[in-house]
C-alpha atoms as a PDB file:
ATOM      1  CA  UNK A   1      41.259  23.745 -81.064  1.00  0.00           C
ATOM      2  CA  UNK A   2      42.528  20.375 -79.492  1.00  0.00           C
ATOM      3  CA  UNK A   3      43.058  17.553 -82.265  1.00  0.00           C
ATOM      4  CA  UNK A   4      42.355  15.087 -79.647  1.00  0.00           C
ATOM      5  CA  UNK A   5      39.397  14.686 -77.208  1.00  0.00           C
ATOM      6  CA  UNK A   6      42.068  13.086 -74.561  1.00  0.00           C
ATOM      7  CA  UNK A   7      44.115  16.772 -74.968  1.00  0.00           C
ATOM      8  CA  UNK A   8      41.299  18.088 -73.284  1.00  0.00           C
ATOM      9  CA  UNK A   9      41.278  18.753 -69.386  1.00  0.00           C
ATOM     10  CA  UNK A  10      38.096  18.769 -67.555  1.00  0.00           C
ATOM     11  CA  UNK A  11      38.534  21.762 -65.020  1.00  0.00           C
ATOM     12  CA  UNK A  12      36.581  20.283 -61.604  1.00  0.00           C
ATOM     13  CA  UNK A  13      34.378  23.261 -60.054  1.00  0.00           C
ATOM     14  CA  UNK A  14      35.401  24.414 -56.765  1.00  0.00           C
ATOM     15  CA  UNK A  15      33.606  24.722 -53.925  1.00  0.00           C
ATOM     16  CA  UNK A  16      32.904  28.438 -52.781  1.00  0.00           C
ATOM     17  CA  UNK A  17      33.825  29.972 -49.826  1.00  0.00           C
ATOM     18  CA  UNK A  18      30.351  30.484 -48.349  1.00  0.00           C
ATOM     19  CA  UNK A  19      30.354  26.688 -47.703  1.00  0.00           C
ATOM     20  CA  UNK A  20      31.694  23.185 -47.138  1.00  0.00           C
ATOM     21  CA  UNK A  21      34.233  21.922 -44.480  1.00  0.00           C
ATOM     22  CA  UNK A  22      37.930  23.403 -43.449  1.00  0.00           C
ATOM     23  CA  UNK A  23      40.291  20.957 -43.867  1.00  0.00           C
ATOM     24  CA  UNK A  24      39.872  20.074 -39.823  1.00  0.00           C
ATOM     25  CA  UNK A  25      36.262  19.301 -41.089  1.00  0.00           C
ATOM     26  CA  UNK A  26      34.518  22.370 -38.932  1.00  0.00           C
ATOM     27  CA  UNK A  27      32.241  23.797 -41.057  1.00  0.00           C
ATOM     28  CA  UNK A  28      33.128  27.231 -42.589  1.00  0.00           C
ATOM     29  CA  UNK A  29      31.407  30.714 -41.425  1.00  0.00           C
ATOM     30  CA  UNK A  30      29.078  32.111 -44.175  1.00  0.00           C
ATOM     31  CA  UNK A  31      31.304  34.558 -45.845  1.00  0.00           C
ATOM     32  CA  UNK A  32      29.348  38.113 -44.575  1.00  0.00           C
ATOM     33  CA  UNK A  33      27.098  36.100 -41.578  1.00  0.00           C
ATOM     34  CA  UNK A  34      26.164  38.001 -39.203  1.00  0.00           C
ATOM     35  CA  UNK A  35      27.275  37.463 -35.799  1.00  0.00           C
ATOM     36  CA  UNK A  36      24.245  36.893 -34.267  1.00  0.00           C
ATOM     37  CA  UNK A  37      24.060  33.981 -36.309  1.00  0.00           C
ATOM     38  CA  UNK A  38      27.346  32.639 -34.471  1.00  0.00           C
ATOM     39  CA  UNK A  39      25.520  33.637 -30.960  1.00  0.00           C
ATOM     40  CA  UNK A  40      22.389  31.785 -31.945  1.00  0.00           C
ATOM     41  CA  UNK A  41      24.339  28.269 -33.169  1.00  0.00           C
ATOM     42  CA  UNK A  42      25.773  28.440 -29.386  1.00  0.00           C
ATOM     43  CA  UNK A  43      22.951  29.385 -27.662  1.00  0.00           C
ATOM     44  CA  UNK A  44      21.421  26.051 -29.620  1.00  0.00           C
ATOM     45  CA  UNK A  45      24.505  23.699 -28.721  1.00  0.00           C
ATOM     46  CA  UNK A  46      24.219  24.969 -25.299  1.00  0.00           C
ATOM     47  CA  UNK A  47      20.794  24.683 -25.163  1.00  0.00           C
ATOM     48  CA  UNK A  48      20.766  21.142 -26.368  1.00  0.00           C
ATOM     49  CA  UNK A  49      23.845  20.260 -23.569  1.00  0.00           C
ATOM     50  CA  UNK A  50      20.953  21.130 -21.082  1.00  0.00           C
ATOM     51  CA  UNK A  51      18.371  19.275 -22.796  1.00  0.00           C
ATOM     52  CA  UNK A  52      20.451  16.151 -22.513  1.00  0.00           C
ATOM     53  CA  UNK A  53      21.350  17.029 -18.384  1.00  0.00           C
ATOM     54  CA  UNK A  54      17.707  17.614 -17.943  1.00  0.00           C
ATOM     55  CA  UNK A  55      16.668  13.787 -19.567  1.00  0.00           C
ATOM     56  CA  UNK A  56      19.140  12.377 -18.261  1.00  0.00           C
ATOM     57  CA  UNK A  57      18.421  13.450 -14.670  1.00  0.00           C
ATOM     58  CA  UNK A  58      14.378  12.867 -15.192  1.00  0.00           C
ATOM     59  CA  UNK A  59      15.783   9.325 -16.039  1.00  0.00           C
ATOM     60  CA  UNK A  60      18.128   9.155 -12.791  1.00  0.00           C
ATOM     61  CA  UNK A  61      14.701  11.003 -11.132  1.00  0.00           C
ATOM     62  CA  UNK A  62      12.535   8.019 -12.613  1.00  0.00           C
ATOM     63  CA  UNK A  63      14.896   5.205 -11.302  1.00  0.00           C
ATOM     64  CA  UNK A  64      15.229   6.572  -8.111  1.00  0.00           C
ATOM     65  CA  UNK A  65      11.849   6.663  -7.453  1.00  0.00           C
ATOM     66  CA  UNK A  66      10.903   3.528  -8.586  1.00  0.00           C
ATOM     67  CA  UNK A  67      13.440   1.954  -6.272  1.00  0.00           C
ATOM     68  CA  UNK A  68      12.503   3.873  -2.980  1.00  0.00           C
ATOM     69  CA  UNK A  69       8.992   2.441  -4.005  1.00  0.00           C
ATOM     70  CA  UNK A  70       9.923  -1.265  -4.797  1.00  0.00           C
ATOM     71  CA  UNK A  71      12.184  -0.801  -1.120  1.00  0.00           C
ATOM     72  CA  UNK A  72       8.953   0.661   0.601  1.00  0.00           C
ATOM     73  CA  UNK A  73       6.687  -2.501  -0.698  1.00  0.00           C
ATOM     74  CA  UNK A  74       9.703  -4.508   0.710  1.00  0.00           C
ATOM     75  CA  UNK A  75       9.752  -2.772   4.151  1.00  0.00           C
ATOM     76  CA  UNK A  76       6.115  -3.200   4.339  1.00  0.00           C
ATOM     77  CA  UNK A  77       5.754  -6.875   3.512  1.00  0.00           C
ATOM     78  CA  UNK A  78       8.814  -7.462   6.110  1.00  0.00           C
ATOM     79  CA  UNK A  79       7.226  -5.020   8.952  1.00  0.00           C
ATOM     80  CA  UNK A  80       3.650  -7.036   8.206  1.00  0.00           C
ATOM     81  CA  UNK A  81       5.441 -10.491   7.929  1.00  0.00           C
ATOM     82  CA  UNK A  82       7.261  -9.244  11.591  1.00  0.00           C
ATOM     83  CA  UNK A  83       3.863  -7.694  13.052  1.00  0.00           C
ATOM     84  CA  UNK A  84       1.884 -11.494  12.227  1.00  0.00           C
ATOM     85  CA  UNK A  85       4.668 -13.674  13.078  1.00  0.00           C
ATOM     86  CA  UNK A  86       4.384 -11.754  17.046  1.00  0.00           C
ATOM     87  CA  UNK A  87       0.623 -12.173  16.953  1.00  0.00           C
ATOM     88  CA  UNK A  88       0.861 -16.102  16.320  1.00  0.00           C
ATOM     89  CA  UNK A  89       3.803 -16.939  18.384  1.00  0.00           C
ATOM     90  CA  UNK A  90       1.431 -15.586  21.338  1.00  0.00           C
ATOM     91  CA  UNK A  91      -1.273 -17.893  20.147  1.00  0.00           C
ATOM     92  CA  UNK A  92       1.063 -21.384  19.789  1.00  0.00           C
ATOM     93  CA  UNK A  93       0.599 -22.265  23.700  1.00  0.00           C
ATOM     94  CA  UNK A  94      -2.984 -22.079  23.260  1.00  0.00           C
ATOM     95  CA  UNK A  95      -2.769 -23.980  20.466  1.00  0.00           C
ATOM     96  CA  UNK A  96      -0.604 -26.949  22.227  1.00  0.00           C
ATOM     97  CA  UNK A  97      -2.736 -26.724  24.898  1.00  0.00           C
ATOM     98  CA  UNK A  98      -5.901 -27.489  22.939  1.00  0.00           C
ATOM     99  CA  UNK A  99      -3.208 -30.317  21.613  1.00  0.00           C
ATOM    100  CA  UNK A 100      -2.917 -31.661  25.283  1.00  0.00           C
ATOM    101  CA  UNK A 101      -6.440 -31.369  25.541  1.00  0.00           C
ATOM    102  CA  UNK A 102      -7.701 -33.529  23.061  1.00  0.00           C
ATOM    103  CA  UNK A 103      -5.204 -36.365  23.896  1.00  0.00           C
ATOM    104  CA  UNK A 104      -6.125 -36.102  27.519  1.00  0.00           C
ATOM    105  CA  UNK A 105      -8.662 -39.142  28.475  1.00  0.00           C
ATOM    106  CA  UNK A 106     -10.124 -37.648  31.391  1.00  0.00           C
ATOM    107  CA  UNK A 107     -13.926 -37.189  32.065  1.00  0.00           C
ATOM    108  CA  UNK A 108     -15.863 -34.754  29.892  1.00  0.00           C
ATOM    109  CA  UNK A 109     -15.901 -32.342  33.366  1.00  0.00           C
ATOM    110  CA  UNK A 110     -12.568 -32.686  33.358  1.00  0.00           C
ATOM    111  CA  UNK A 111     -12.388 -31.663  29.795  1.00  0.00           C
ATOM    112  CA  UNK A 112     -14.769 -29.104  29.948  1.00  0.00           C
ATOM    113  CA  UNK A 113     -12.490 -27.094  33.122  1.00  0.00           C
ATOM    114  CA  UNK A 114      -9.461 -27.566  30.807  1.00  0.00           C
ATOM    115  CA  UNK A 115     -11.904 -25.983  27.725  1.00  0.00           C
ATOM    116  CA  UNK A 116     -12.266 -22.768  30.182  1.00  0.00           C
ATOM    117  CA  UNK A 117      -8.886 -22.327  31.316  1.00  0.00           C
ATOM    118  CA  UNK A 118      -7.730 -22.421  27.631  1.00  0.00           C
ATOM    119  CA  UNK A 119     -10.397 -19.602  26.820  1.00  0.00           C
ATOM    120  CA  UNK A 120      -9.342 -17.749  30.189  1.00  0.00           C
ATOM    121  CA  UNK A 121      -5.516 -18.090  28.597  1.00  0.00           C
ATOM    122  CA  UNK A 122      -6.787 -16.963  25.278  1.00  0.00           C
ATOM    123  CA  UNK A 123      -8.575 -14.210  26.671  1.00  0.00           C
ATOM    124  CA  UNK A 124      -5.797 -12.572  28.391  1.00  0.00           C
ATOM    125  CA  UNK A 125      -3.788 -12.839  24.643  1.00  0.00           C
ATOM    126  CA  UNK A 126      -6.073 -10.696  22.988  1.00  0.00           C
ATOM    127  CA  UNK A 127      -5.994  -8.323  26.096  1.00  0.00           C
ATOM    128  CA  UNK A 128      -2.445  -7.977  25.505  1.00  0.00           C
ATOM    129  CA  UNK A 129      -3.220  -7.125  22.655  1.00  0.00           C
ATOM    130  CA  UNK A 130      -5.723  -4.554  22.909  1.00  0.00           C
ATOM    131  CA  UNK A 131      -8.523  -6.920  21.754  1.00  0.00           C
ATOM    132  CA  UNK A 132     -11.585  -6.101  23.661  1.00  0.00           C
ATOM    133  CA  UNK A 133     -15.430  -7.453  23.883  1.00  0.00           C
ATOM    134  CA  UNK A 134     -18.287  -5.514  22.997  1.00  0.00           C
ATOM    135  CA  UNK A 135     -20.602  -5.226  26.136  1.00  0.00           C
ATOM    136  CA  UNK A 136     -23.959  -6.715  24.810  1.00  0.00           C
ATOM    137  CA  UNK A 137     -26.328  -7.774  27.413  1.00  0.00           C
ATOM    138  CA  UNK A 138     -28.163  -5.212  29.223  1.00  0.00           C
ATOM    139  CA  UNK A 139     -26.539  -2.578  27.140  1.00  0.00           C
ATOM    140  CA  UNK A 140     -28.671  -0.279  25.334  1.00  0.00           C
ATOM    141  CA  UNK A 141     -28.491  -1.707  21.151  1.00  0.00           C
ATOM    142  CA  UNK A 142     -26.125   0.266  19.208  1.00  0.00           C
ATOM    143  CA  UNK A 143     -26.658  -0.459  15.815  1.00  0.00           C
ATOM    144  CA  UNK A 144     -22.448   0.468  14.810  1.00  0.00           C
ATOM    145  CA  UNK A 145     -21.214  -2.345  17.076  1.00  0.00           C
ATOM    146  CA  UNK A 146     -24.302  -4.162  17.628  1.00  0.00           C
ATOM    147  CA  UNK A 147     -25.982  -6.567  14.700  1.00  0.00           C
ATOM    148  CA  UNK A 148     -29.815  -7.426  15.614  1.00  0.00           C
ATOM    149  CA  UNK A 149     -30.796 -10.950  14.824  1.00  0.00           C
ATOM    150  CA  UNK A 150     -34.096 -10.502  16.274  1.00  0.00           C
ATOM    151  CA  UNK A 151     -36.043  -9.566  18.980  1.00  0.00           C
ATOM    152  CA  UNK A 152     -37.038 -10.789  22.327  1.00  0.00           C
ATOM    153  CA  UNK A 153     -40.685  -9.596  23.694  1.00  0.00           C
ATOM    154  CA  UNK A 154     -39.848  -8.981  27.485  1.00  0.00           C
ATOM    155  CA  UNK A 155     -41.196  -6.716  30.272  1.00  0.00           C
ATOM    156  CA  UNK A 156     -38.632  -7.136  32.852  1.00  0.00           C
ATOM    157  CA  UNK A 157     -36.185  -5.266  30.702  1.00  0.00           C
ATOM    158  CA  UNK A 158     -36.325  -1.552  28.760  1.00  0.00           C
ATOM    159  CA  UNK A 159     -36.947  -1.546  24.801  1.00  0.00           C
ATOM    160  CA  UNK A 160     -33.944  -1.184  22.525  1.00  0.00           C
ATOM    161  CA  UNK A 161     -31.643  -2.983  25.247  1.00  0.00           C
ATOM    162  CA  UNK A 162     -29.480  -6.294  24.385  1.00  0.00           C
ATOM    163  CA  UNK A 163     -31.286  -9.244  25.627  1.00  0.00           C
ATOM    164  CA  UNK A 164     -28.944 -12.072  24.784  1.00  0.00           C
ATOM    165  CA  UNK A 165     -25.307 -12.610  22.990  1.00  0.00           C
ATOM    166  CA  UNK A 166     -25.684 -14.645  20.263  1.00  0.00           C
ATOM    167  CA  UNK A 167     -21.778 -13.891  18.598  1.00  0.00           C
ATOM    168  CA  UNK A 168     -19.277 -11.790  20.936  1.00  0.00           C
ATOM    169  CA  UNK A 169     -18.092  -8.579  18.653  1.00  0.00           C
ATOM    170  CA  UNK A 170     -14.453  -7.254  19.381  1.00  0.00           C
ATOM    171  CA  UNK A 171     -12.679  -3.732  19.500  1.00  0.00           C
ATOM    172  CA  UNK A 172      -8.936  -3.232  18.702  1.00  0.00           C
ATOM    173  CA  UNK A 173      -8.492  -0.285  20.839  1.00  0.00           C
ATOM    174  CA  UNK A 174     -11.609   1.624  19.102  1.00  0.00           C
ATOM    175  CA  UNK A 175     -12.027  -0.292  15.555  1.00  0.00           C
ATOM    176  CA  UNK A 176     -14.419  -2.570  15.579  1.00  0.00           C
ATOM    177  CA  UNK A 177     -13.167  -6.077  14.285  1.00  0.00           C
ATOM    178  CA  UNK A 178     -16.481  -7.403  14.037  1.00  0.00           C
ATOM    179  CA  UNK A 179     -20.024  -6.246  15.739  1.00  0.00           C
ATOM    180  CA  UNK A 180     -21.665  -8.378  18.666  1.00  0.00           C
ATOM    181  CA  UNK A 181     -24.539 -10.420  17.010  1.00  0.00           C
ATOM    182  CA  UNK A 182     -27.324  -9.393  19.222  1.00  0.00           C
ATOM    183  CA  UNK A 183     -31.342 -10.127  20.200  1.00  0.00           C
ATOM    184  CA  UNK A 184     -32.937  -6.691  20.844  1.00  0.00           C
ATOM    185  CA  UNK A 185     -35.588  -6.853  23.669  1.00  0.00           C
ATOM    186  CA  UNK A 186     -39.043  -5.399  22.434  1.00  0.00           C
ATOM    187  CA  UNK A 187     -40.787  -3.969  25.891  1.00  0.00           C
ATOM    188  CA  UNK A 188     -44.522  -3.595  24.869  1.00  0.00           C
ATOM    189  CA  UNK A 189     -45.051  -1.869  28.335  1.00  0.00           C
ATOM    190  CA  UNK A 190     -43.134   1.071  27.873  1.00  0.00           C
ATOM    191  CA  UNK A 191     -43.325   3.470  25.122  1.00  0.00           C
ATOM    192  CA  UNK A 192     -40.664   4.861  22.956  1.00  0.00           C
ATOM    193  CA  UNK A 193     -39.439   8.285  23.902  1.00  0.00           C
END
């Protein structure tokens, strides 16, 4: 028996072999594990590699795709910005010449001729274009490019036809823009088929 209490040595337990870290601080195999157990840690490492390829490409994915959309706003803006600046820059000399026309001081005839030419010149724009009246008058009413204001009781023309323009309607190619505002004659003489 130790006289002392300072004689006495405190033995430290050890750490057993089925656990802790090698010296290189890699865990230790169980003591007895199965090997299976080896297969399955790697199968969960590699598994987990992929995990992290497959989020970090749905993140590449992700930013991809919102940039080809932000570029194809972009491109559409620019082709619609390009598309209305060709429309108006065929419009500007009928613009200046409306200019011209106002400062003119000729006689209201005079002004009036100058009126038609600039509708003749505007005209032939929106044929370029593609822009095209709606035949109204003496046309039968068509109630998808037509729009009845009223009606007009005549007898010298056939029910259901246009009697008078009121608003011309225009076509680009076949879409309607906007329909013809229209009278509809009413024929009391003849009778609906």
């Amino acid at each position: 028996m130790p006289k002392h209490e300072s004689d006495l040595t405190v033995v430290e337990p050890q750490e057993s072999a089925t656990s802790g870290s090698a010296p290189d601080g890699a865990p230790f195999a169980e003591v007895g594990a199965p090997p299976e157990a080896e297969a399955c840690r790697t199968e969960i490492e590699q598994l987990k590699g992929e995990r992290d390829q497959l989020l970090d490409r749905v993140a590449r994915l992700q930013a991809e795709f919102e940039n080809a959309r932000k570029r194809a706003e972009r491109e559409r803006i620019d082709f619609r910005d390009y598309a209305t600046g060709n429309v108006v820059e065929q419009f500007l000399p009928v613009v200046d010449n409306f200019e011209l026309a106002l400062k003119s001081g000729g006689s209201a005839e005079q002004l009036r001729h100058g009126v038609e030419l600039i509708v003749k010149q505007f005209e032939e724009i929106l044929r370029t274009l593609q822009v095209n009246p709606i035949p109204t008058v003496g046309e039968i009413f068509d109630p998808r490019i037509h729009e009845a204001l009223g009606s007009v009781e005549r007898d010298d023309m056939p029910d259901q036809h246009v009697a008078d323009e009121i608003r011309r309607g225009y076509k680009l190619r076949e879409r309607l823009l906007r329909p013809a505002m229209v009278r509809v004659v009413h024929n009391p003489n003849q009778k609906a088929d």
